[in-house]
Protein backbone atom coordinates (compact mmCIF):
# COMPACT_ATOMS: atom_id res chain seq x y z
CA UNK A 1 0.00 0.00 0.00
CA UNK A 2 1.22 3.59 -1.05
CA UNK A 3 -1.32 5.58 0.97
CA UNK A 4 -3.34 4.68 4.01
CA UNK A 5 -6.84 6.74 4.60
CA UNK A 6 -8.51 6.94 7.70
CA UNK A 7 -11.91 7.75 8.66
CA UNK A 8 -12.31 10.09 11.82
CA UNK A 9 -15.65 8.75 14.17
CA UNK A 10 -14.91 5.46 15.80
CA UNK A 11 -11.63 5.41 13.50
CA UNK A 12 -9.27 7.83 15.10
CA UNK A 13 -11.96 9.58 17.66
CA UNK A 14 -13.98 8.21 20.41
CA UNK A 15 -17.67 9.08 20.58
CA UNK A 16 -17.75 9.29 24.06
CA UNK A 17 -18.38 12.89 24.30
CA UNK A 18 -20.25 13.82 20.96
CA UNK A 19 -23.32 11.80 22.43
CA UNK A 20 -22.29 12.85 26.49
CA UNK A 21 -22.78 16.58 24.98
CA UNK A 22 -25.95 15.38 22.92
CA UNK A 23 -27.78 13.96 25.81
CA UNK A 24 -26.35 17.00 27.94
CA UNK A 25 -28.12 19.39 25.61
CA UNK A 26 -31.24 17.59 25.56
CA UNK A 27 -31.07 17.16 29.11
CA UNK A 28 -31.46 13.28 29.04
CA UNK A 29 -29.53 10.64 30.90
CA UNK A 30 -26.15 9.70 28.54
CA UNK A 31 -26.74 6.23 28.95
CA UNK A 32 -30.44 6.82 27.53
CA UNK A 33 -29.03 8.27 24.65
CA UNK A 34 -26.19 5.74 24.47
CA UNK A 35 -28.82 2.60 24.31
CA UNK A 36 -30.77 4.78 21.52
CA UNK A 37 -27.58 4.97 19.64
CA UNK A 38 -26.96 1.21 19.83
CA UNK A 39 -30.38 0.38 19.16
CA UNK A 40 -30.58 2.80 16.20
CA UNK A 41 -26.81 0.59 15.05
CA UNK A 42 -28.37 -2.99 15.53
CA UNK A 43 -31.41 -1.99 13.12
CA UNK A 44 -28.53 -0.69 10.63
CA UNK A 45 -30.02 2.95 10.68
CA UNK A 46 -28.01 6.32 11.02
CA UNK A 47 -27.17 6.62 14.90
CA UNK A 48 -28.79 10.24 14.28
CA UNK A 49 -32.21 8.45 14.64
CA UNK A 50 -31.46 8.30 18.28
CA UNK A 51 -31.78 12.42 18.67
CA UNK A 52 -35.35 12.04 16.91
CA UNK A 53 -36.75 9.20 18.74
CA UNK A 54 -35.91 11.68 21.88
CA UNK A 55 -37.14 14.90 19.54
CA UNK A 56 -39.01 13.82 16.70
CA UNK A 57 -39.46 17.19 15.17
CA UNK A 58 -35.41 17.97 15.96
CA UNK A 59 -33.43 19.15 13.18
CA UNK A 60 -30.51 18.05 13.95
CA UNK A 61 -28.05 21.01 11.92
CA UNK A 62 -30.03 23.69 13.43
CA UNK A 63 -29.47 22.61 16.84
CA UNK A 64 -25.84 22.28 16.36
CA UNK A 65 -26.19 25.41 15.85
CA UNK A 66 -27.79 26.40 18.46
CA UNK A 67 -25.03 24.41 20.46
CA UNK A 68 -22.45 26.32 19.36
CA UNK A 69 -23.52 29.61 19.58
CA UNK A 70 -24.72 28.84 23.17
CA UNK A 71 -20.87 27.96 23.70
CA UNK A 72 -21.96 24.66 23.74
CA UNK A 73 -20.29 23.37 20.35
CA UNK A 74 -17.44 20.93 19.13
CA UNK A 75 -15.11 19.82 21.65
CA UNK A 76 -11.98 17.94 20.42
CA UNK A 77 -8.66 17.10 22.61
CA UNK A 78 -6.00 14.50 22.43
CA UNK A 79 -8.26 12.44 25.15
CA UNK A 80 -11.08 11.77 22.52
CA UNK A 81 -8.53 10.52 20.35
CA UNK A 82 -7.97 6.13 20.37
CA UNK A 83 -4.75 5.08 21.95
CA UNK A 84 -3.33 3.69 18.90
CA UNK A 85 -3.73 6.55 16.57
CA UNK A 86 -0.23 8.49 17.27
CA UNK A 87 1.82 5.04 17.46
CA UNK A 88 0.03 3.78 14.28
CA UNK A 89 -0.04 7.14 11.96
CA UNK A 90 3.72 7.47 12.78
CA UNK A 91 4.67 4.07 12.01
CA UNK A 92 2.95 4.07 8.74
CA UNK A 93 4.77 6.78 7.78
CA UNK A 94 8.01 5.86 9.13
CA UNK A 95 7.09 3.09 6.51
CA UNK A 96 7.24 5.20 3.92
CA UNK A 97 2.97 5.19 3.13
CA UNK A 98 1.43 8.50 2.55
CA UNK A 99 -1.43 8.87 5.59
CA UNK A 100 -4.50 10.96 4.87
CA UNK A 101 -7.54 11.26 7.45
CA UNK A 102 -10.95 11.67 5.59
CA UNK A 103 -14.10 11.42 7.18
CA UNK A 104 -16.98 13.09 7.94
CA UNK A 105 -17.30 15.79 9.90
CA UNK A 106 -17.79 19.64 10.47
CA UNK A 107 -15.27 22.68 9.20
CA UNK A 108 -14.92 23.10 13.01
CA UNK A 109 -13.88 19.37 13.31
CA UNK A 110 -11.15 19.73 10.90
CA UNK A 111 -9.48 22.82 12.69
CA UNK A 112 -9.64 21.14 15.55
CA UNK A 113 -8.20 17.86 14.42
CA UNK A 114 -5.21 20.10 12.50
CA UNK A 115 -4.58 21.23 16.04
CA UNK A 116 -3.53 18.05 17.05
CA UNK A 117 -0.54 18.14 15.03
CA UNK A 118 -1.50 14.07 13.95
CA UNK A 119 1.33 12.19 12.03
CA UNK A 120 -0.51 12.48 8.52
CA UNK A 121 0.02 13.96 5.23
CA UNK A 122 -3.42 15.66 5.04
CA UNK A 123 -6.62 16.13 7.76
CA UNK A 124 -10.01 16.93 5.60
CA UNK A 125 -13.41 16.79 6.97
CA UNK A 126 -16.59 16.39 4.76
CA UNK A 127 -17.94 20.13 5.50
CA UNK A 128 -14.36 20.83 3.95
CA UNK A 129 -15.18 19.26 0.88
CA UNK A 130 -18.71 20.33 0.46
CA UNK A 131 -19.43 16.13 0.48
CA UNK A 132 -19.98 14.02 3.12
CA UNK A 133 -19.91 9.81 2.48
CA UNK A 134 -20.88 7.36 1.58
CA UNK A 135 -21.78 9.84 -1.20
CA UNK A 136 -19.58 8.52 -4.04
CA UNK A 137 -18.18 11.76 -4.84
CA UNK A 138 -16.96 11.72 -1.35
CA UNK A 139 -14.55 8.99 -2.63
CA UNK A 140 -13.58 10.22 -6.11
CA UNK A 141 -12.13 12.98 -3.74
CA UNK A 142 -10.28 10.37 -1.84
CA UNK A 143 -8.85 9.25 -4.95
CA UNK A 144 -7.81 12.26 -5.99
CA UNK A 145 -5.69 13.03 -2.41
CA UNK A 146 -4.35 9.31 -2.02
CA UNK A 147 -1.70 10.46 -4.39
CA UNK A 148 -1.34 6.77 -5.62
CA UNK A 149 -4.03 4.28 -7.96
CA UNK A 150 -7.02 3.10 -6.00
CA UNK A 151 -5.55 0.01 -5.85
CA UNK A 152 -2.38 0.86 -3.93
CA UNK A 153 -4.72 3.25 -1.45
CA UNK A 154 -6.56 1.62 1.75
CA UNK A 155 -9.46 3.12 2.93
CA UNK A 156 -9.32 2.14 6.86
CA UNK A 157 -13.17 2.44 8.58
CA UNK A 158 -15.46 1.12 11.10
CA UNK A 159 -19.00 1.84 9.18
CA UNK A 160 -20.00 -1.01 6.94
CA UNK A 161 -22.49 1.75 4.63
CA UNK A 162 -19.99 4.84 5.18
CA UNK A 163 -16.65 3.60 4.73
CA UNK A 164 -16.64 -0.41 3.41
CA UNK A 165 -19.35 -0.54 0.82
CA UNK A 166 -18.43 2.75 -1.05
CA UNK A 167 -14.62 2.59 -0.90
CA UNK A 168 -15.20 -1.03 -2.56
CA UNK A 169 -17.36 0.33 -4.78
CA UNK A 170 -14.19 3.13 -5.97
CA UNK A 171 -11.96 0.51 -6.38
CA UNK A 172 -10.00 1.46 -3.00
CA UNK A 173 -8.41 -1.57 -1.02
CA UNK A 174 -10.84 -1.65 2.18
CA UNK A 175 -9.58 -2.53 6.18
CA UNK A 176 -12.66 -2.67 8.35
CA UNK A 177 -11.61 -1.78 11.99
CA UNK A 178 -13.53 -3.94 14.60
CA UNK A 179 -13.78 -0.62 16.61
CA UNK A 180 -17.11 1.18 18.19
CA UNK A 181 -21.08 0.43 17.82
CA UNK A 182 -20.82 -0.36 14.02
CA UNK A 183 -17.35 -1.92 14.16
CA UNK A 184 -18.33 -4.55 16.70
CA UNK A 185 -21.81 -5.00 15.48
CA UNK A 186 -22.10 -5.64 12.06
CA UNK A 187 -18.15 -7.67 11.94
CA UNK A 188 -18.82 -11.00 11.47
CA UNK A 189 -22.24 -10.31 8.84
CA UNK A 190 -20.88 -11.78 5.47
CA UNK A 191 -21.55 -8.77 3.62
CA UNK A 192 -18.85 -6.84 5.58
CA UNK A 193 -16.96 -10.01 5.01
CA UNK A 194 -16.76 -10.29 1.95
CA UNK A 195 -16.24 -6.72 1.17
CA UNK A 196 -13.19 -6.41 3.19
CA UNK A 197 -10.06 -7.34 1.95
CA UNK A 198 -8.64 -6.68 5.33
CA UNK A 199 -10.45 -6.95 9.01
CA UNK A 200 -8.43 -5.17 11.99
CA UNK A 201 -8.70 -4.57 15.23
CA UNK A 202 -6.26 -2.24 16.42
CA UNK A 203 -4.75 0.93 14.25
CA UNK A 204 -1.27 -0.48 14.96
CA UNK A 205 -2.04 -3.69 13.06
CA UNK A 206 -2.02 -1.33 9.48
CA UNK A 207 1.97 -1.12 9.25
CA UNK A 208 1.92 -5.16 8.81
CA UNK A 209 -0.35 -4.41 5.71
CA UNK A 210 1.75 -2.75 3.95
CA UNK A 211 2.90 -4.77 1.04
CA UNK A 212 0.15 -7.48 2.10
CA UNK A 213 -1.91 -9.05 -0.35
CA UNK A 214 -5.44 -8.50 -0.04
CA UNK A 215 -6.91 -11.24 1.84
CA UNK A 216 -10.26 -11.64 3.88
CA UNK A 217 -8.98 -13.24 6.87
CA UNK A 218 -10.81 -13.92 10.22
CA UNK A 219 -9.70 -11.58 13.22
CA UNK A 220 -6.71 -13.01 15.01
CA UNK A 221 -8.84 -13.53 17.70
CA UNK A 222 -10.98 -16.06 15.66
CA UNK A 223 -14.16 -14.26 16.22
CA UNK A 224 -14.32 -13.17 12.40
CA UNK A 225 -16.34 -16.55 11.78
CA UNK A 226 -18.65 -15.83 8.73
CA UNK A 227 -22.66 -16.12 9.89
CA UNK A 228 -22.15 -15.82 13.59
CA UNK A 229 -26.38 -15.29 13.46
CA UNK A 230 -26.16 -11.52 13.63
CA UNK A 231 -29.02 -9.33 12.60
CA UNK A 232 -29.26 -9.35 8.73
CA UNK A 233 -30.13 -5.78 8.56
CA UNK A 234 -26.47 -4.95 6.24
CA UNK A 235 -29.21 -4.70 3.51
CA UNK A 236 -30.20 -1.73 4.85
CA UNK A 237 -26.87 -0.55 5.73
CA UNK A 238 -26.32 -0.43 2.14
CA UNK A 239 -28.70 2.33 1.45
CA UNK A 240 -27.82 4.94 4.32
């Protein structure tokens, strides 16, 4: 692999406090929110759904909004970031792979993700590029960044519908990261499967790919098992 490309939710950034300052703002418990969420990721629906089962006439950009100009907006400091994300960026490019982190995500997200000063090439959000995924001009953009042919760029993700499916689907090389609701839930369907030609757990497992052929192996675990009788909702997934 020439280039590596990272999504940013659940990929290099804990949710932890995006839905802690949701439920905050709604003034609900955080686990309440946090079993809508999962709920909302087990029926293979956008975890958004869990802010309008609590508001069902919410619009969910206008009171971000709101958030922010109550003072109340974006947080983002090296303790939302995953453990492995300094070690693994810097070995990857110690490796000589160009490392780009596209995802979605706000203009505010972005700046604060700059901030950071990550090990990586380039940081773009979505709201940056006026395209969020699994839109597939999200992905011709990709392309176009990677700096290498599709088929020498991984696209590294947790979100079967957001990041699997639609990289395939550009001709990327695909990781899916065992990491967060999505990760976790929808691993071991055969869809995600068979769409990955890599399955990860850990960020720091990516320098070992380098070079690697594409493959479809189970986790090293062994709980990648192919129809472990989870939910087949990855039909809907598809469609988000």
């Amino acid at each position: 692999m020439e280039t590596i490309v990272l999504g940013i939710g659940e990929t290099l950034v804990r949710d932890d406090r995006h839905w802690a300052s949701w439920a905050n703002w709604l003034g609900v418990p955080a686990h309440t929110l946090s079993a809508l969420v999962g709920a909302a990721v087990a029926q293979g629906r956008d975890a958004t759904d869990a802010l309008r089962v609590l508001r069902p006439d919410m619009d969910v950009d206008e009171a971000y909004l709101a958030r922010a100009a109550a003072g109340r907006g974006e947080h983002l400091d090296e303790s939302d970031l995953y453990p492995d994300v300094r070690p693994a960026l810097a070995e990857l490019r110690a490796a000589g792979v160009r490392v780009v982190v596209a995802g979605n995500g706000t203009v505010r997200a972005g700046e604060l993700l700059r901030a950071l000063d990550l090990p990586a090439d380039l940081v773009v959000t979505s709201d940056e590029w006026g395209v969020r995924k699994p839109d597939p001009a999200f992905f011709a953009r990709v392309v176009e960044v990677a700096e290498a042919e599709p088929s020498a760029t991984l696209y590294v993700g947790d979100h079967p519908a957001e990041d699997l499916f639609p990289a395939a689907a550009a001709g990327l090389r695909t990781a899916h990261l065992r990491r967060g609701a999505y990760g976790h839930w929808w691993a071991e369907h055969p869809d995600v499967v068979g769409a990955a030609d890599f399955r990860v757990n850990a960020l720091t497992e990516l320098v070992g790919l380098v070079g690697a052929q594409p493959a479809r192996p189970a986790f090293e675990d062994g709980s990648g098992a192919v129809g472990s009788g989870r939910p087949g909702r990855v039909s809907y997934l598809r469609g988000l």
